[in-house]
C-alpha atoms as a PDB file:
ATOM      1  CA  UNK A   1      18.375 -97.931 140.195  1.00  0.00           C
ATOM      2  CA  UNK A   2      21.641 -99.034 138.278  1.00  0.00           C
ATOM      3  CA  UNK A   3      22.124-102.949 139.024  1.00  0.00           C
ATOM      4  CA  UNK A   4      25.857-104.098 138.523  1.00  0.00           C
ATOM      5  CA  UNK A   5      26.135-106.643 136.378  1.00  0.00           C
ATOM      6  CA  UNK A   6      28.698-108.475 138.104  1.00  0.00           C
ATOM      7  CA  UNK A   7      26.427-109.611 140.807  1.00  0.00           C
ATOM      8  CA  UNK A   8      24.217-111.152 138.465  1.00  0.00           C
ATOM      9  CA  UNK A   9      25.338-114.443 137.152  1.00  0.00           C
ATOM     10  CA  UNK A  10      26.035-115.393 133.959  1.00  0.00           C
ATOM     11  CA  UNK A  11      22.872-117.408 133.108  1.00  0.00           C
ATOM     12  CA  UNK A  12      20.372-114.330 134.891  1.00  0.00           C
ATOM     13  CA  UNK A  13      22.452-111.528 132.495  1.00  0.00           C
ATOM     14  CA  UNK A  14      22.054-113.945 129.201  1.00  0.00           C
ATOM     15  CA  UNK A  15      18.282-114.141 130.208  1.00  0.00           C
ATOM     16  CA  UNK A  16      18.202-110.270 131.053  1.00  0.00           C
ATOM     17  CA  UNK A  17      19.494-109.979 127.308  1.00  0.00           C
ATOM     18  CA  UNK A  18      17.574-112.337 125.475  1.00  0.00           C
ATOM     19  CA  UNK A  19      14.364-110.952 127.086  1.00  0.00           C
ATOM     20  CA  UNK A  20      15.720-107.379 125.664  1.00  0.00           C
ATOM     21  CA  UNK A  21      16.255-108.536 122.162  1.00  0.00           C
ATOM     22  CA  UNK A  22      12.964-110.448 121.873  1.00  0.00           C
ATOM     23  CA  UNK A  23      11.094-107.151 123.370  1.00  0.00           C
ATOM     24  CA  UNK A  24      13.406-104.346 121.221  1.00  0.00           C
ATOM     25  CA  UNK A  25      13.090-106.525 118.272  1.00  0.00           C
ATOM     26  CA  UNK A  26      16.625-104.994 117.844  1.00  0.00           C
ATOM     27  CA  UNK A  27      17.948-103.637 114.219  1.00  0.00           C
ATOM     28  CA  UNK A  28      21.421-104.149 113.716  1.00  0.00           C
ATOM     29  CA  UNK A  29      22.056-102.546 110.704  1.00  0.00           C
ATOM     30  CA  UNK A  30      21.929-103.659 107.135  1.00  0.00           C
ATOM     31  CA  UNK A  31      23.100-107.161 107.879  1.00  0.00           C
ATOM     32  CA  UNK A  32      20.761-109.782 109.345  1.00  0.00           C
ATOM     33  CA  UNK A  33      21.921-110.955 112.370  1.00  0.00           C
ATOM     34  CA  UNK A  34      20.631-114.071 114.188  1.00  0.00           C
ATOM     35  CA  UNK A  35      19.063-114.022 117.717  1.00  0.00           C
ATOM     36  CA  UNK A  36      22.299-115.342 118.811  1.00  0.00           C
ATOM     37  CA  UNK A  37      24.238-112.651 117.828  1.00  0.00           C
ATOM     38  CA  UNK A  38      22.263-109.823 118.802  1.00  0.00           C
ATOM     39  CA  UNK A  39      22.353-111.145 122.671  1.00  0.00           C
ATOM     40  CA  UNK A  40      26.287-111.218 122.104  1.00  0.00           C
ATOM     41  CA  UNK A  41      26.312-108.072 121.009  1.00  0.00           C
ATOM     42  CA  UNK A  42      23.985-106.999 123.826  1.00  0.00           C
ATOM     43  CA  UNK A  43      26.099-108.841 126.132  1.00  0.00           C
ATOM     44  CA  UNK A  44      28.983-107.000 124.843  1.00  0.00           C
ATOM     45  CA  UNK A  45      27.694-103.695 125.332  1.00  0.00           C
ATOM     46  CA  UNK A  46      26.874-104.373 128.935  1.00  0.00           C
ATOM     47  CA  UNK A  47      30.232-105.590 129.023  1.00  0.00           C
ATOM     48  CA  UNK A  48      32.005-102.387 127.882  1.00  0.00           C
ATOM     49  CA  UNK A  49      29.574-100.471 130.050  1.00  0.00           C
ATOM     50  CA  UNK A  50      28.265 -98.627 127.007  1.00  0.00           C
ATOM     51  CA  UNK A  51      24.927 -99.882 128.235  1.00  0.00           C
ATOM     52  CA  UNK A  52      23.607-100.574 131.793  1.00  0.00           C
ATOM     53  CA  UNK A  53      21.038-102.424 133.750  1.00  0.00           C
ATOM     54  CA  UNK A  54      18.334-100.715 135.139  1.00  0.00           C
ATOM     55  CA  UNK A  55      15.398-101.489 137.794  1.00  0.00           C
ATOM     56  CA  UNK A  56      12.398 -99.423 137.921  1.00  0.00           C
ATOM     57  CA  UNK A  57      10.932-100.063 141.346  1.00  0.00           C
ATOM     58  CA  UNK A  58       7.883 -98.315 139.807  1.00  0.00           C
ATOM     59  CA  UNK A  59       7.180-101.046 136.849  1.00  0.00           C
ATOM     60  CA  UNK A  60       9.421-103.774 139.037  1.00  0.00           C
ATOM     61  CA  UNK A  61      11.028-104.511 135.743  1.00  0.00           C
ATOM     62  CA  UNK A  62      14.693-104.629 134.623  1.00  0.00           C
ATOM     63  CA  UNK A  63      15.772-102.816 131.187  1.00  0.00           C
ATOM     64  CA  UNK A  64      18.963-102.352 129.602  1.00  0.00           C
ATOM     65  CA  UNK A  65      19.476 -98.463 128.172  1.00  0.00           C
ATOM     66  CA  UNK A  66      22.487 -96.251 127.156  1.00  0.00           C
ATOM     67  CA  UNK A  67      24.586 -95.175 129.852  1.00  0.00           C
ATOM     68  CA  UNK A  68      24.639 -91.869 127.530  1.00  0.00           C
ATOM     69  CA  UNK A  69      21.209 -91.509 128.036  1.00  0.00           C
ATOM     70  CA  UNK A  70      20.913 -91.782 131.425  1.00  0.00           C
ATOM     71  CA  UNK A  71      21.646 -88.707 133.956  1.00  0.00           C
ATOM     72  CA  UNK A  72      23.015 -90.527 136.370  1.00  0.00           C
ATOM     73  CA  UNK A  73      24.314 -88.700 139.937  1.00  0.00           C
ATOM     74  CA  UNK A  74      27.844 -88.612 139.910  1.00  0.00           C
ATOM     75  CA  UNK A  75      28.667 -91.536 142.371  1.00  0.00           C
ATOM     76  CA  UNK A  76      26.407 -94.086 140.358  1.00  0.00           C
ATOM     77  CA  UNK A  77      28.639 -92.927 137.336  1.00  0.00           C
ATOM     78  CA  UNK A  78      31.694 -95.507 136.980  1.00  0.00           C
END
């Protein structure tokens, strides 16, 4: 299940994505980035919608994947 991220607040979605980067230990490329950054840049994504929220009643956990890779039904798309 998609969860919109603008019924989260803003301290819950900075948590969601510093939980993400910790657990991903996220590669950004050739340049080192701090912890900082990489939740901005996590943050951004979410932002953009190039990445989404999503709840796995299953594992009741929250992850954040590619909206690319998801095959989402049409009316959860947009």
């Amino acid at each position: 299940m998609l969860i919109p991220i603008d019924e989260l607040s803003t301290q819950t979605l900075h948590g969601i994505a510093e939980s993400f980067v910790l657990r991903e230990g996220t590669d950004y490329g050739e340049i080192e980035a701090s912890f900082d950054e990489k939740v901005a840049q996590v943050l951004v994504q979410l932002k953009a919608g190039e990445v989404v929220l999503v709840y796995s009643e299953l594992h009741e956990t929250v992850d954040i994947r590619s909206k690319d890779a998801l095959q989402l039904p049409e009316d959860e798309q947009e």
